[in-house]
Protein backbone atom coordinates (compact mmCIF):
# COMPACT_ATOMS: atom_id res chain seq x y z
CA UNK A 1 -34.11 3.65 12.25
CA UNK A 2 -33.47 2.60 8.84
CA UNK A 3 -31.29 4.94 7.85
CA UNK A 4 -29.48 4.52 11.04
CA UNK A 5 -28.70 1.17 10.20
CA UNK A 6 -27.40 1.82 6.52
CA UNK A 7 -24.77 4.85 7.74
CA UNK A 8 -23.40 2.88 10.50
CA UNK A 9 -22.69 0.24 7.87
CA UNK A 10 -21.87 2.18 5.84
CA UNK A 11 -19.09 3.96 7.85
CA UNK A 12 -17.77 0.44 9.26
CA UNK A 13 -17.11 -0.29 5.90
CA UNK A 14 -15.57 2.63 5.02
CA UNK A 15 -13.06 2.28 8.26
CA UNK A 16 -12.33 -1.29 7.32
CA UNK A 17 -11.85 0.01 3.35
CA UNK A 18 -9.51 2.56 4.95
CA UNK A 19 -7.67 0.35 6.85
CA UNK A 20 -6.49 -2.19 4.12
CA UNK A 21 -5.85 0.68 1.99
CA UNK A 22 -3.40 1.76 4.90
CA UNK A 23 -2.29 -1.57 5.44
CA UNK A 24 -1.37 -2.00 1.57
CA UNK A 25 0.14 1.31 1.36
CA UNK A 26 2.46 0.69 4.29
CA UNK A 27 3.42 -2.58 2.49
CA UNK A 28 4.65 -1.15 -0.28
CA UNK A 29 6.67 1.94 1.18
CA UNK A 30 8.32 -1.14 3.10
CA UNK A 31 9.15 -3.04 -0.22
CA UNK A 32 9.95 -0.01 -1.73
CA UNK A 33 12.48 0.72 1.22
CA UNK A 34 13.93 -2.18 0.71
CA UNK A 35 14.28 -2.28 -2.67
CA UNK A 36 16.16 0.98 -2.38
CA UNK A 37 18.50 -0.32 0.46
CA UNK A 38 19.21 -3.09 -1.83
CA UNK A 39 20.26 -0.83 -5.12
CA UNK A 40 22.50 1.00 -3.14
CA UNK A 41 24.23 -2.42 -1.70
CA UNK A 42 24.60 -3.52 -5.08
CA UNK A 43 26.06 -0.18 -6.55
């Protein structure tokens, strides 16, 4: 029961860990997608 408890918290924190990792990553290809468009206006 105990260790029940731990590995379902255990993996809900890993999905949520996973997520913002996902979440930041996406962020930055945007910015960096941007930031290309944006050298290639300028040039």
């Amino acid at each position: 029961m105990y260790d029940q408890v731990i590995g379902d918290g255990a993996s809900l924190f890993i999905t949520i860990v996973a997520v913002l990792i996902g979440f930041a990553a996406a962020l930055g290809y945007i910015d960096f997608l941007k930031n290309k468009k944006q050298e290639k206006n300028e040039h």
